[in-house]
C-alpha atoms as a PDB file:
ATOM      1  CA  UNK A   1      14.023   1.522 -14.469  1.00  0.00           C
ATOM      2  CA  UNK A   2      12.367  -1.508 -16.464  1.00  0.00           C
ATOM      3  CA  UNK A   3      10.901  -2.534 -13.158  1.00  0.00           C
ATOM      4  CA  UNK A   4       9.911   0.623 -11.618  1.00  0.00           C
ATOM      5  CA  UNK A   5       6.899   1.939 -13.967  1.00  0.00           C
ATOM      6  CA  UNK A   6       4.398  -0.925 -13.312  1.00  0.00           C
ATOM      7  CA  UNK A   7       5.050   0.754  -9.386  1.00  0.00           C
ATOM      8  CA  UNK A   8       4.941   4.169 -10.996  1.00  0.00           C
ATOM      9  CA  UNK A   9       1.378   3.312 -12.162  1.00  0.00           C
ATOM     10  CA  UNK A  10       0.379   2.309  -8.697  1.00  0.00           C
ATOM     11  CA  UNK A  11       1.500   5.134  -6.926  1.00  0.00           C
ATOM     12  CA  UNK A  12       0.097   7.415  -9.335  1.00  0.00           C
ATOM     13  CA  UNK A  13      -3.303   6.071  -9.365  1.00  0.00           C
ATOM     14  CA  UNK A  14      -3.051   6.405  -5.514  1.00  0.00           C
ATOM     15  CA  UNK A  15      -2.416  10.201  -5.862  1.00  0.00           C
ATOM     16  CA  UNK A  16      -4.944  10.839  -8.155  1.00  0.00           C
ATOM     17  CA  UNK A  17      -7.986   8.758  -6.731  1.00  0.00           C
ATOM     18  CA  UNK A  18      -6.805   9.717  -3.158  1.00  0.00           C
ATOM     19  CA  UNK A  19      -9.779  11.871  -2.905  1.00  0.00           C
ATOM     20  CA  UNK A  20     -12.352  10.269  -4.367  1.00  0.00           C
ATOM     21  CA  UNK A  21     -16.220  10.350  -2.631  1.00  0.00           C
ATOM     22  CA  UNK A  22     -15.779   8.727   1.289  1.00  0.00           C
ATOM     23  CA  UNK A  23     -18.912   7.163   1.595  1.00  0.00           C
ATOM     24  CA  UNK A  24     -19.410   4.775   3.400  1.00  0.00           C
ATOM     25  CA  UNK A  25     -19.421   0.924   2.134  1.00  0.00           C
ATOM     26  CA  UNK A  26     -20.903  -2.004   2.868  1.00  0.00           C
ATOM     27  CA  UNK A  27     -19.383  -5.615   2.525  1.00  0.00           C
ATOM     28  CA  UNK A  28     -20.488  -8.931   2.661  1.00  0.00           C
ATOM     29  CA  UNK A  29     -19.534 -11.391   5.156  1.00  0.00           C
ATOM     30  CA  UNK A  30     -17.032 -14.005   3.651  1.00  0.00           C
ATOM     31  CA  UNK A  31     -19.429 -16.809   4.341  1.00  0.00           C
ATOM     32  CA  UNK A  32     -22.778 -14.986   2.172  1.00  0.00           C
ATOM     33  CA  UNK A  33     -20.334 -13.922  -0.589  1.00  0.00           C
ATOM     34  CA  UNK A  34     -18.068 -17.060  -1.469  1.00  0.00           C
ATOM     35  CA  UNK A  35     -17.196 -20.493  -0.312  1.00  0.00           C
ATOM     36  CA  UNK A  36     -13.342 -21.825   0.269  1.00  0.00           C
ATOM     37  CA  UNK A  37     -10.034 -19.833   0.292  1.00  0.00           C
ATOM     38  CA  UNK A  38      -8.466 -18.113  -2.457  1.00  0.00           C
ATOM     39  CA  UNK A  39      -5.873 -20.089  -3.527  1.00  0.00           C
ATOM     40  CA  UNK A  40      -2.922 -17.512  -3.710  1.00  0.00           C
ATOM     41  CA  UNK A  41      -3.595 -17.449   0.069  1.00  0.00           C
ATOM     42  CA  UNK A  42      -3.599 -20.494   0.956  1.00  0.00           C
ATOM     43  CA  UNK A  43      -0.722 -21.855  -1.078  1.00  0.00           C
ATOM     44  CA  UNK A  44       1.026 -19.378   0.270  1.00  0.00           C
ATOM     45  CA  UNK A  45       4.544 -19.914   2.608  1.00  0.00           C
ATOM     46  CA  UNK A  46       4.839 -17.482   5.265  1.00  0.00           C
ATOM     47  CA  UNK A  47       8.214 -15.902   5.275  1.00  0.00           C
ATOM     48  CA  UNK A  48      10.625 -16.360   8.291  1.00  0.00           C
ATOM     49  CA  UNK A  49       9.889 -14.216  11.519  1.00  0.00           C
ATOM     50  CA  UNK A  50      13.646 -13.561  11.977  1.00  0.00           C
ATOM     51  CA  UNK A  51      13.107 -10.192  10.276  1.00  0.00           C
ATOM     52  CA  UNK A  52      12.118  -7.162  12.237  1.00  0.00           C
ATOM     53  CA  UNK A  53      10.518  -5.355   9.354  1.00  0.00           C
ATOM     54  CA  UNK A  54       7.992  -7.430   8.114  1.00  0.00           C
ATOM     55  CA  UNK A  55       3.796  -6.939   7.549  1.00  0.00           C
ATOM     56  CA  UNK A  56       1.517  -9.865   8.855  1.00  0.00           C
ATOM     57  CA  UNK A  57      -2.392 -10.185   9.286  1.00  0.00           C
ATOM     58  CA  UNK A  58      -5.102 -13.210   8.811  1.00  0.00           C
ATOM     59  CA  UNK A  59      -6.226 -12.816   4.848  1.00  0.00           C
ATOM     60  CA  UNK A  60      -9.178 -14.681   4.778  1.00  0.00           C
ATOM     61  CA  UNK A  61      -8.169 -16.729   8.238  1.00  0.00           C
ATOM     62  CA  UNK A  62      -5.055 -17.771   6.237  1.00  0.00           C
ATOM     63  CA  UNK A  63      -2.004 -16.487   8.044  1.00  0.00           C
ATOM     64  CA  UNK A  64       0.167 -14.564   6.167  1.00  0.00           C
ATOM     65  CA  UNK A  65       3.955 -13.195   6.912  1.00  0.00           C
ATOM     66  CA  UNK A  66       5.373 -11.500   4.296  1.00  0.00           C
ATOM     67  CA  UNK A  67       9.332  -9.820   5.067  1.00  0.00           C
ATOM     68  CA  UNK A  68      10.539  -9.881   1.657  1.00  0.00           C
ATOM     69  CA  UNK A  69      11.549  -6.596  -0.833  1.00  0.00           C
ATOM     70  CA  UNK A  70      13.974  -8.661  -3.084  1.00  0.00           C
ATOM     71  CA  UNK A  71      15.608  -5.683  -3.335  1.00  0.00           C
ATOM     72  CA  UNK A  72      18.399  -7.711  -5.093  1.00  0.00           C
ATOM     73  CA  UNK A  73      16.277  -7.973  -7.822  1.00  0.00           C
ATOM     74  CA  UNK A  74      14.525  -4.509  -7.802  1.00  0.00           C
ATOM     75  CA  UNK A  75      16.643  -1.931  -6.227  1.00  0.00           C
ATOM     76  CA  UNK A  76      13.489   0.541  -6.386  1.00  0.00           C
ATOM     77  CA  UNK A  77      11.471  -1.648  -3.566  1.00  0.00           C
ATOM     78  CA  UNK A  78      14.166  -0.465  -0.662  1.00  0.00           C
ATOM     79  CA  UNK A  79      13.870   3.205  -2.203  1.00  0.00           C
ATOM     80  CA  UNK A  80      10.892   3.902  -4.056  1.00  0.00           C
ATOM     81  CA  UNK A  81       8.557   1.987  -1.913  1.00  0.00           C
ATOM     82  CA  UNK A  82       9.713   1.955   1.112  1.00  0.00           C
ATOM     83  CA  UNK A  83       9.898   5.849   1.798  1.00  0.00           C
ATOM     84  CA  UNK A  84       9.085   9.365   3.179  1.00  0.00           C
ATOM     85  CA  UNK A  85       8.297  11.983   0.141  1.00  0.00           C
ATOM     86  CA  UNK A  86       7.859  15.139   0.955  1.00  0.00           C
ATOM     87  CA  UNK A  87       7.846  18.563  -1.436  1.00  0.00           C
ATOM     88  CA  UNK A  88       5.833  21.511  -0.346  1.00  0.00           C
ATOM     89  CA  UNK A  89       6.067  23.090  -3.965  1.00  0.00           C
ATOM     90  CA  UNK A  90       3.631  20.410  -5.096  1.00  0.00           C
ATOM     91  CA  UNK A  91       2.018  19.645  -1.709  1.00  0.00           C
ATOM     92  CA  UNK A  92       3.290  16.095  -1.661  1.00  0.00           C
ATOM     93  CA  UNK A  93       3.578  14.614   1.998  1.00  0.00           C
ATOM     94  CA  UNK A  94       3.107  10.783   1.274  1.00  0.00           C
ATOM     95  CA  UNK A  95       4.714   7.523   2.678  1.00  0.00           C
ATOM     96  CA  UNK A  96       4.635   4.087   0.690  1.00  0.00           C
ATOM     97  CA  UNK A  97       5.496   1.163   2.231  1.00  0.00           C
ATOM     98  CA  UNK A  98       5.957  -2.411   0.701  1.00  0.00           C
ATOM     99  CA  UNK A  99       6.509  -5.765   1.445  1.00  0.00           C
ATOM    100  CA  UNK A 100       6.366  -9.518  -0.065  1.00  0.00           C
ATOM    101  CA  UNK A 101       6.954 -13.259   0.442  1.00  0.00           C
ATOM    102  CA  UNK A 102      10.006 -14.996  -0.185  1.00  0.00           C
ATOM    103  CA  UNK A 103       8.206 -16.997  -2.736  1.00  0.00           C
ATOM    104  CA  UNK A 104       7.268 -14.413  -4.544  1.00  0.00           C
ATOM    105  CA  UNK A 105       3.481 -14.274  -4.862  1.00  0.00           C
ATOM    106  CA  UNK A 106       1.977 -11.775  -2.804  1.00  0.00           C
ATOM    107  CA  UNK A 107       2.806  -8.302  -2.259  1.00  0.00           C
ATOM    108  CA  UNK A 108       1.515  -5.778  -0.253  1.00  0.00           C
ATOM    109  CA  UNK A 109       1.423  -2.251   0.028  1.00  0.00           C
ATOM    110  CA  UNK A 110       0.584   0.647   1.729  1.00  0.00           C
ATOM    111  CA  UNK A 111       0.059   4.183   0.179  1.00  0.00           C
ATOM    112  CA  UNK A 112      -0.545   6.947   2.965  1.00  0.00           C
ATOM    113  CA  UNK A 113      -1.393  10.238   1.516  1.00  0.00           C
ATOM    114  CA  UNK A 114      -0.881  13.751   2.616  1.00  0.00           C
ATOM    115  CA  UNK A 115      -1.030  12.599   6.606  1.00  0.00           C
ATOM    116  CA  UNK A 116       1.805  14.518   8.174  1.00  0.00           C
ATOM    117  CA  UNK A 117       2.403  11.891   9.781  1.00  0.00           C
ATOM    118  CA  UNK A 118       5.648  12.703  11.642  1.00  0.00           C
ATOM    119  CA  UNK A 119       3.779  15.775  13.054  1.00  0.00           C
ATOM    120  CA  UNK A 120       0.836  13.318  13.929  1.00  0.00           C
ATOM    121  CA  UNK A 121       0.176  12.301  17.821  1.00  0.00           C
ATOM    122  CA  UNK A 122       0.449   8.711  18.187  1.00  0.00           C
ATOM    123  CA  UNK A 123      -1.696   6.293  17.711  1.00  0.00           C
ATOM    124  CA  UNK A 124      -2.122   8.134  14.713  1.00  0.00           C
ATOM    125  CA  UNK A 125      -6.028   6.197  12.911  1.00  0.00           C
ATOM    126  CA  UNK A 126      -7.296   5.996   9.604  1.00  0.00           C
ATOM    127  CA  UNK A 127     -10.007   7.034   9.118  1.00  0.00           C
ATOM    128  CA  UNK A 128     -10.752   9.252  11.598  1.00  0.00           C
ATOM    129  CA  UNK A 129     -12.829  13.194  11.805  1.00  0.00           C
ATOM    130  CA  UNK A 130     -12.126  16.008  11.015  1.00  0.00           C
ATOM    131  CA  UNK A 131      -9.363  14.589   8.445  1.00  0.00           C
ATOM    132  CA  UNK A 132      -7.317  17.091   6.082  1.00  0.00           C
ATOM    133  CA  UNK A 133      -7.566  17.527   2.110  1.00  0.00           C
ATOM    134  CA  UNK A 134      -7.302  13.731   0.705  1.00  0.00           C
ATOM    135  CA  UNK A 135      -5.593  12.907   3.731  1.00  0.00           C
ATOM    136  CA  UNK A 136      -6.258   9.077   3.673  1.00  0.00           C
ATOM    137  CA  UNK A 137      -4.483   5.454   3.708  1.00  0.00           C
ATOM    138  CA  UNK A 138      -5.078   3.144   0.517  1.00  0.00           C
ATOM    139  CA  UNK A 139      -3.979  -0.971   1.009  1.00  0.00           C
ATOM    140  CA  UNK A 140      -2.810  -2.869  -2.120  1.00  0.00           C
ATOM    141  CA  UNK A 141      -2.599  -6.760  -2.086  1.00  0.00           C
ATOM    142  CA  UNK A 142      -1.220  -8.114  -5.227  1.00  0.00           C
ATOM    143  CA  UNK A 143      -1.581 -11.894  -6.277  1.00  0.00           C
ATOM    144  CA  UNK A 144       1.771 -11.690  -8.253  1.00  0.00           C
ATOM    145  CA  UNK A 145       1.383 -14.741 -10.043  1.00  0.00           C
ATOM    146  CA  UNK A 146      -1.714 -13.103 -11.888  1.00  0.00           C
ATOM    147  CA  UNK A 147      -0.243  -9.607 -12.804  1.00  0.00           C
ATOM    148  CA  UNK A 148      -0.694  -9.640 -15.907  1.00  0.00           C
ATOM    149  CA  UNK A 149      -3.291 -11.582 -16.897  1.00  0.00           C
ATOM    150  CA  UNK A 150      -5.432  -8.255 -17.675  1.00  0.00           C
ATOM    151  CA  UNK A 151      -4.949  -5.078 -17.704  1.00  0.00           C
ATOM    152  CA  UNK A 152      -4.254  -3.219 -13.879  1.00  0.00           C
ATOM    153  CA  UNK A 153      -7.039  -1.482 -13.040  1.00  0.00           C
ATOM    154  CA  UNK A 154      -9.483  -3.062 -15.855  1.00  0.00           C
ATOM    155  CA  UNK A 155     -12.799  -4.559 -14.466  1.00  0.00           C
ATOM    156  CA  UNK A 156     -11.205  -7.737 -15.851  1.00  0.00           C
ATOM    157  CA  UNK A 157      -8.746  -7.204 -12.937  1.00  0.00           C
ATOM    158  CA  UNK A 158      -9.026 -10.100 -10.850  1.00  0.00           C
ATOM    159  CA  UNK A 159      -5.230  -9.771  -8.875  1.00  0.00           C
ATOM    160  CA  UNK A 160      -5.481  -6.112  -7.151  1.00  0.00           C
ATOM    161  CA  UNK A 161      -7.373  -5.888  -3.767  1.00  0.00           C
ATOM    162  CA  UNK A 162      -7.692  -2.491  -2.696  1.00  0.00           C
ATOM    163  CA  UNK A 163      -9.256  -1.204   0.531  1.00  0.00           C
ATOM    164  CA  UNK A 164      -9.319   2.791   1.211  1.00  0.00           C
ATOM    165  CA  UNK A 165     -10.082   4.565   4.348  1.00  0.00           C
ATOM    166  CA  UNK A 166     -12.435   6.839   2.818  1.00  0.00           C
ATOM    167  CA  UNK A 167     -14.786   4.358   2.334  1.00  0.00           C
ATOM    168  CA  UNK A 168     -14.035   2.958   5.845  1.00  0.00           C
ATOM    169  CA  UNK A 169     -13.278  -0.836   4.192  1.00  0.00           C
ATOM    170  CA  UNK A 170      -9.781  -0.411   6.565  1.00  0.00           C
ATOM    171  CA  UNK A 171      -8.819   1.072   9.161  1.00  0.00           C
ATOM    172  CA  UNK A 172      -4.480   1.453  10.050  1.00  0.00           C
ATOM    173  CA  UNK A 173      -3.321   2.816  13.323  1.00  0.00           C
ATOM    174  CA  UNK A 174       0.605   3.806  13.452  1.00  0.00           C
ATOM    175  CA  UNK A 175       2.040   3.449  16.854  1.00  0.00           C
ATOM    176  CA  UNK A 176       5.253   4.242  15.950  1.00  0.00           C
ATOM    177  CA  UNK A 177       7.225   6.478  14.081  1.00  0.00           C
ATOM    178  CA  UNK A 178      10.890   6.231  15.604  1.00  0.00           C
ATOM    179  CA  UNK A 179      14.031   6.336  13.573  1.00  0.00           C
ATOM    180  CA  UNK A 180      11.768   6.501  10.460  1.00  0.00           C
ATOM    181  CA  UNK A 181      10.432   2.981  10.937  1.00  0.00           C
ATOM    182  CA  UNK A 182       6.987   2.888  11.199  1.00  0.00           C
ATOM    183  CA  UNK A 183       4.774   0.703  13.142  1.00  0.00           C
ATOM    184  CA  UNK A 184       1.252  -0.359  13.339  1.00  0.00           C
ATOM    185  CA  UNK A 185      -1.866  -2.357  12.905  1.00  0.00           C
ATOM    186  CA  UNK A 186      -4.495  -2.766  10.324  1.00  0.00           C
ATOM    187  CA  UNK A 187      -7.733  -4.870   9.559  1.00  0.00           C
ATOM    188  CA  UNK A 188     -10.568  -4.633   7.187  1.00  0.00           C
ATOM    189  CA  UNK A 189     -11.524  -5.441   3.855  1.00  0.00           C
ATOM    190  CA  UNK A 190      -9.724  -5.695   0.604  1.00  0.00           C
ATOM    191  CA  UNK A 191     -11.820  -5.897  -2.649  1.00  0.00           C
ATOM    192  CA  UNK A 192     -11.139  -6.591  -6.152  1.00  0.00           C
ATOM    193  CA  UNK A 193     -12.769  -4.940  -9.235  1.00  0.00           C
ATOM    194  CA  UNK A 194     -14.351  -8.333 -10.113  1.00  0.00           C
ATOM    195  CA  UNK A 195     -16.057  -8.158  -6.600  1.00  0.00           C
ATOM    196  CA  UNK A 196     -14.091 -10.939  -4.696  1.00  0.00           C
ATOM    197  CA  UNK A 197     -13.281  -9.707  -1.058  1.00  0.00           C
ATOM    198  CA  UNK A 198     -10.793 -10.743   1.009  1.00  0.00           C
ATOM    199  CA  UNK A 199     -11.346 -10.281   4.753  1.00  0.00           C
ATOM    200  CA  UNK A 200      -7.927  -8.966   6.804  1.00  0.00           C
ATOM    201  CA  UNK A 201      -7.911  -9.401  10.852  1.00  0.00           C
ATOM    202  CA  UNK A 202      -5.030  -8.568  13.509  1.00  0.00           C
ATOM    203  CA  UNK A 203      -2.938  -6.844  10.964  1.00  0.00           C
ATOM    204  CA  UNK A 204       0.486  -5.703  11.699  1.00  0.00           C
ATOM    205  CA  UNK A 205       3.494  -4.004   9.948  1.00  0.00           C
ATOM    206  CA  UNK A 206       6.657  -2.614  11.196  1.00  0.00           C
ATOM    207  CA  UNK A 207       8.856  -1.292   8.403  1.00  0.00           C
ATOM    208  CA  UNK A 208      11.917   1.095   7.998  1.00  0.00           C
ATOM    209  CA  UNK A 209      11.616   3.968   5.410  1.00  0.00           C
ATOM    210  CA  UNK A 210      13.952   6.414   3.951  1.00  0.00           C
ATOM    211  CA  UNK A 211      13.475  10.254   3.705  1.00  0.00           C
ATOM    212  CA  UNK A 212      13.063  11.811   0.305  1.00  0.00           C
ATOM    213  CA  UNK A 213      12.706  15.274   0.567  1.00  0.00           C
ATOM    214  CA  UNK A 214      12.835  17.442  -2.582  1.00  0.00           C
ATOM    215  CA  UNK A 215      13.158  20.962  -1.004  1.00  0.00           C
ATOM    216  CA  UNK A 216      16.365  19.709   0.622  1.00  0.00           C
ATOM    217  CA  UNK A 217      19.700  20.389  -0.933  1.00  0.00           C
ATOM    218  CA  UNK A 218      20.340  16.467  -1.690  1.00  0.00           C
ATOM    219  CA  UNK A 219      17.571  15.115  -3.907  1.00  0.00           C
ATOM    220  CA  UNK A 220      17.213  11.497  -4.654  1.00  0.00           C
ATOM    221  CA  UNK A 221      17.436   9.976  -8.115  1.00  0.00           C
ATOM    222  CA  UNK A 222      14.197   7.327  -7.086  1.00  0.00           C
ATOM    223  CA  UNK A 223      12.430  10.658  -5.870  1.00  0.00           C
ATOM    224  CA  UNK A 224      13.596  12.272  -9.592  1.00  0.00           C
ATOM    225  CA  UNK A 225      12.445   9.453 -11.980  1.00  0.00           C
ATOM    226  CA  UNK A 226       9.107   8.963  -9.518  1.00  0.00           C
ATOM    227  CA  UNK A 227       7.735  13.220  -9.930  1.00  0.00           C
ATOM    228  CA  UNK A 228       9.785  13.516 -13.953  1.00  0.00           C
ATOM    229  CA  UNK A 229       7.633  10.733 -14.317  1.00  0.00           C
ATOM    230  CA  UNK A 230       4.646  11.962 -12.871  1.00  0.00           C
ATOM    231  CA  UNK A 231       5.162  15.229 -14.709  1.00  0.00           C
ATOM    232  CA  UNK A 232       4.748  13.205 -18.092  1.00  0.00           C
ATOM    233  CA  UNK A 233       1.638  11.360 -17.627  1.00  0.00           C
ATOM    234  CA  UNK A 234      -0.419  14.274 -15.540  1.00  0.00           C
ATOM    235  CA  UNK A 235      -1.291  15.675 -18.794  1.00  0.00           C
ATOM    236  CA  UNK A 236      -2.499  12.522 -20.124  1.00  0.00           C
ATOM    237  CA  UNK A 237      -4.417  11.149 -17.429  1.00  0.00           C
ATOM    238  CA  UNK A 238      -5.814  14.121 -15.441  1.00  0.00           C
END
């Protein structure tokens, strides 16, 4: 469990900023806004291609392969994060996916919230019209050798790099959804809250998930400690 509340956090700040104002934003071309590469990019060593579950993309024109969970060390990253949860008594239809380098020093994640998406005709995009209540995609890059260094989330926070849908900074199209593994492509812009932007082009991800579904008889202890938790913090952060 000692691993899986920093995750917690992110997952519940994805919930409860999932529907926050859509407007439209406008970024900076890498070239007006800063000079060189960030270094956690280019330092970094692109995993092996050998896996088929992997996710992949040009950061910054740096490419970058990570096919990592290290599940061996955190158990929750092949559960937790990589899965279907779905409980109609609290309208929750999300699926998280999650990947890193072998290195360890860059993770990324993707948060898509109440999309349906097994009920979704493929290519299913984000963002598109005409979209349901806080139905959206949120992108997390972490530079993992900075967690830490301030608090998540403060404006001091120079190792998160979000991009959202509802601000049309990304865009994700799933191709695939077969044998719970799903498949797409991604590009767009991630930003930090110092205001350092990282630019993502021909993104890809294929990556197997597991079902959690709470109104089925068999309920998952990852699914239990992720909503018990939940239940315990709402009242302090809502």
């Amino acid at each position: 469990m000692k691993h899986l509340y920093p995750y917690l956090f992110l997952c519940l700040t994805a919930l409860l900023f999932s529907c926050e104002d859509e407007s439209e934003t406008t970024f900076l071309d890498q070239d007006e806004q800063k000079s060189g590469i960030l270094p956690f990019l280019s330092e970094c060593t692109p995993d092996d291609k050998a896996s088929p579950y992997f996710v992949s993309g040009d950061f910054d024109g740096v490419p970058i392969h990570l096919a990592t969970t290290h599940g061996n060390l955190y158990p929750s990253h092949d559960t937790t994060f990589n899965a279907q949860y779905y409980d109609t008594s609290i309208g929750l239809d999300n699926v998280y996916l999650i990947r890193r380098n072998n290195e360890n020093s860059i993770q990324i994640a993707f948060y898509f919230i109440n999309t349906r998406m097994p009920a979704k005709a493929l290519p299913y995009v984000l963002p598109h019209t005409n979209l349901d209540y806080c139905e959206n995609v949120q992108i997390e890059l972490l530079d993992l050798k900075k967690v830490g260094t301030a608090p998540q989330g403060s404006l001091q926070d120079n190792f998160s790099y979000w991009g959202y849908s509802g601000n049309n900074s990304i865009q994700v199209t799933v191709t695939d959804f077969t044998d719970n593994t799903v498949t797409g492509t991604f590009e767009g812009y991630l930003k930090s809250n110092t205001g350092t932007t990282i630019r993502v082009k021909n993104g890809r991800f294929r990556i197997k998930t597991v079902v959690v579904n709470r109104n089925s008889t068999t309920t998952s202890t990852a699914y239990q400690q992720l909503y018990n938790t939940f239940q315990k913090l709402q009242p302090a952060i809502l």
